[in-house]
PDB file of N, CA and C in Angstrom:
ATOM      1  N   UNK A   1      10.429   2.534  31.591  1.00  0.00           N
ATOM      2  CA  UNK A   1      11.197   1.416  31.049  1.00  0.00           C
ATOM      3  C   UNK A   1      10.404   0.111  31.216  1.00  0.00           C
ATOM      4  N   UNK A   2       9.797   0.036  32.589  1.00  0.00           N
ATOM      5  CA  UNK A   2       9.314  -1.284  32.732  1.00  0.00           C
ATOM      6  C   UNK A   2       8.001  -0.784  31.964  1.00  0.00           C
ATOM      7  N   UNK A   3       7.414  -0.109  31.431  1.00  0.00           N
ATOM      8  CA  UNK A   3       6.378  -0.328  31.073  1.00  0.00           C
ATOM      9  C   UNK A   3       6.551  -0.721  28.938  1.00  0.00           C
ATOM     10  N   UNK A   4       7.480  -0.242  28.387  1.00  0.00           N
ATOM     11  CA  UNK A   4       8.145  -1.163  27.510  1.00  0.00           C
ATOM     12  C   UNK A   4       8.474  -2.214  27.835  1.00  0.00           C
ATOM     13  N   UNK A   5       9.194  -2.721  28.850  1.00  0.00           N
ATOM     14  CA  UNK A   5       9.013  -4.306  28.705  1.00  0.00           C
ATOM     15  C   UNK A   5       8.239  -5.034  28.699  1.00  0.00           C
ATOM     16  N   UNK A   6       6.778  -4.237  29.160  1.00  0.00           N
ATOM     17  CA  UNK A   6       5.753  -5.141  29.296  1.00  0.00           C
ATOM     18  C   UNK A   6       4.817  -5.143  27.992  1.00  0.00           C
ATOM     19  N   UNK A   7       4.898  -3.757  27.041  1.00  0.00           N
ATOM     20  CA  UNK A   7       4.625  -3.970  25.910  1.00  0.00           C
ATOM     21  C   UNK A   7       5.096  -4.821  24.537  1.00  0.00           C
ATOM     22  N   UNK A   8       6.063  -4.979  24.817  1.00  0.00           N
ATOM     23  CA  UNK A   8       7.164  -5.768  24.115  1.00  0.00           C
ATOM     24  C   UNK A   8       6.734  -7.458  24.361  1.00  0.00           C
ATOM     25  N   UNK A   9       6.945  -7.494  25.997  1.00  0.00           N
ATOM     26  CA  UNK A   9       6.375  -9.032  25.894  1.00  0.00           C
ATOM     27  C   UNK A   9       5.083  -9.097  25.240  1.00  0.00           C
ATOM     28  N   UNK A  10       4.270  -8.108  25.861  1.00  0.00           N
ATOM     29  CA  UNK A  10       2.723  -8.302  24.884  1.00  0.00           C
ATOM     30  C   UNK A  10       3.040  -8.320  23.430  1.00  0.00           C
ATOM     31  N   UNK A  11       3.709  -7.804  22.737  1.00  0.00           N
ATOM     32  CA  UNK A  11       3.523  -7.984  21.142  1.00  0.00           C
ATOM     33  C   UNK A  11       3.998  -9.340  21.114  1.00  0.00           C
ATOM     34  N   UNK A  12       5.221  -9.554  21.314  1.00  0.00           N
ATOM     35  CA  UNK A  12       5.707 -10.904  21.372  1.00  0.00           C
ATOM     36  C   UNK A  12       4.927 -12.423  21.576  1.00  0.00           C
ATOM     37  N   UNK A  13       4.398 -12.165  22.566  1.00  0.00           N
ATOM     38  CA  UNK A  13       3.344 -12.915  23.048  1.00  0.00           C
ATOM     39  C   UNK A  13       2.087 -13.234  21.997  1.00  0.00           C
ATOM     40  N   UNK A  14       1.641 -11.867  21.236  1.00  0.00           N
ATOM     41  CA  UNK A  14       0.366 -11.671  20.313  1.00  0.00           C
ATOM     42  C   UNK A  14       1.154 -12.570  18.862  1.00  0.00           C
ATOM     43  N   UNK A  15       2.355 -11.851  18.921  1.00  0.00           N
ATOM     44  CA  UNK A  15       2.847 -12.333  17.555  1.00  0.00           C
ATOM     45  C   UNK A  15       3.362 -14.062  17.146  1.00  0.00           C
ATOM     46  N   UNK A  16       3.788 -14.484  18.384  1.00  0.00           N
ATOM     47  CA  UNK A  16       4.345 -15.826  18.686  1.00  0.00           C
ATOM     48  C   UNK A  16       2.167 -16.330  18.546  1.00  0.00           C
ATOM     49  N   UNK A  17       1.507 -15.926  19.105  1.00  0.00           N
ATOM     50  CA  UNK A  17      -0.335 -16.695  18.738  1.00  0.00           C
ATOM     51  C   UNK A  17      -0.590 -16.585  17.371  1.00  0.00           C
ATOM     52  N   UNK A  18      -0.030 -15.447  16.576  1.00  0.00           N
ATOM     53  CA  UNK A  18      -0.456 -15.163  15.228  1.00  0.00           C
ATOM     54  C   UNK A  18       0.544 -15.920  14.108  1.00  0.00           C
ATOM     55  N   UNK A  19       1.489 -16.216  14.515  1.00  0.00           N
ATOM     56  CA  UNK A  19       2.561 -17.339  14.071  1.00  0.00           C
ATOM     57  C   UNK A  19       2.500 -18.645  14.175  1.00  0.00           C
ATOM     58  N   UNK A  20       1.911 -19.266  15.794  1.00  0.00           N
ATOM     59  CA  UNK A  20       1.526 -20.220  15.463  1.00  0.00           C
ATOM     60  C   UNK A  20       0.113 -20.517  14.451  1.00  0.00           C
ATOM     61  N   UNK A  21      -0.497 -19.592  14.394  1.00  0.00           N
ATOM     62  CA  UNK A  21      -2.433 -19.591  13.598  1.00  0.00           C
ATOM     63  C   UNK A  21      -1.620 -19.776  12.196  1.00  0.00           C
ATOM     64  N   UNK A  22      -0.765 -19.256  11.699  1.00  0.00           N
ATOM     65  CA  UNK A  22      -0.866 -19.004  10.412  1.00  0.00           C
ATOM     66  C   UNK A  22       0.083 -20.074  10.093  1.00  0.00           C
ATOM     67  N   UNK A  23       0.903 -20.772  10.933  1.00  0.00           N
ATOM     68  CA  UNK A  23       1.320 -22.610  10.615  1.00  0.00           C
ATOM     69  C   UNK A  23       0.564 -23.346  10.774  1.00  0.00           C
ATOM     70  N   UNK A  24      -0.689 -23.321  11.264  1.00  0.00           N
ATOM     71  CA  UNK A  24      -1.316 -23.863  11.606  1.00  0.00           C
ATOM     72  C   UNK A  24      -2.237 -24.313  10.530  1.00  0.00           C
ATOM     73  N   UNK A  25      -2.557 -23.100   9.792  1.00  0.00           N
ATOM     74  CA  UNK A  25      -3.397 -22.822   8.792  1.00  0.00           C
ATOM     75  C   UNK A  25      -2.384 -23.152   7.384  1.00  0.00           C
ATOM     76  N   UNK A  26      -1.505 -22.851   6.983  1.00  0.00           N
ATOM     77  CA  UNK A  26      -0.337 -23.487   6.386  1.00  0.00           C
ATOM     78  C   UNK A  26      -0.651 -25.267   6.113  1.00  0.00           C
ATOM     79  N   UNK A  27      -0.960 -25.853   7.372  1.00  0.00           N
ATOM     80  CA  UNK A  27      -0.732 -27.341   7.619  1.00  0.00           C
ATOM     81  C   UNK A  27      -1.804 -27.664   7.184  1.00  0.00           C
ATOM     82  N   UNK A  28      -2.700 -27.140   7.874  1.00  0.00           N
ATOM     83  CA  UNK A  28      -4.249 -27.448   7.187  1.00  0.00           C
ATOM     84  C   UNK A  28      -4.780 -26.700   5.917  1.00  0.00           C
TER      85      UNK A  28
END
């Protein structure tokens, strides 16, 4: 179990960096 939570935060984590890049890139 805990080792899904820790994958989960990791995507989350990857996806929240790849979300901000691509507003980022959006703006610019």
């Amino acid at each position: 179990m805990s080792n899904k939570k820790v994958a989960i935060n990791g995507f989350g984590r990857i996806g929240r960096l790849a979300f901000k890049s691509l507003i980022k890139r959006d703006n610019v």
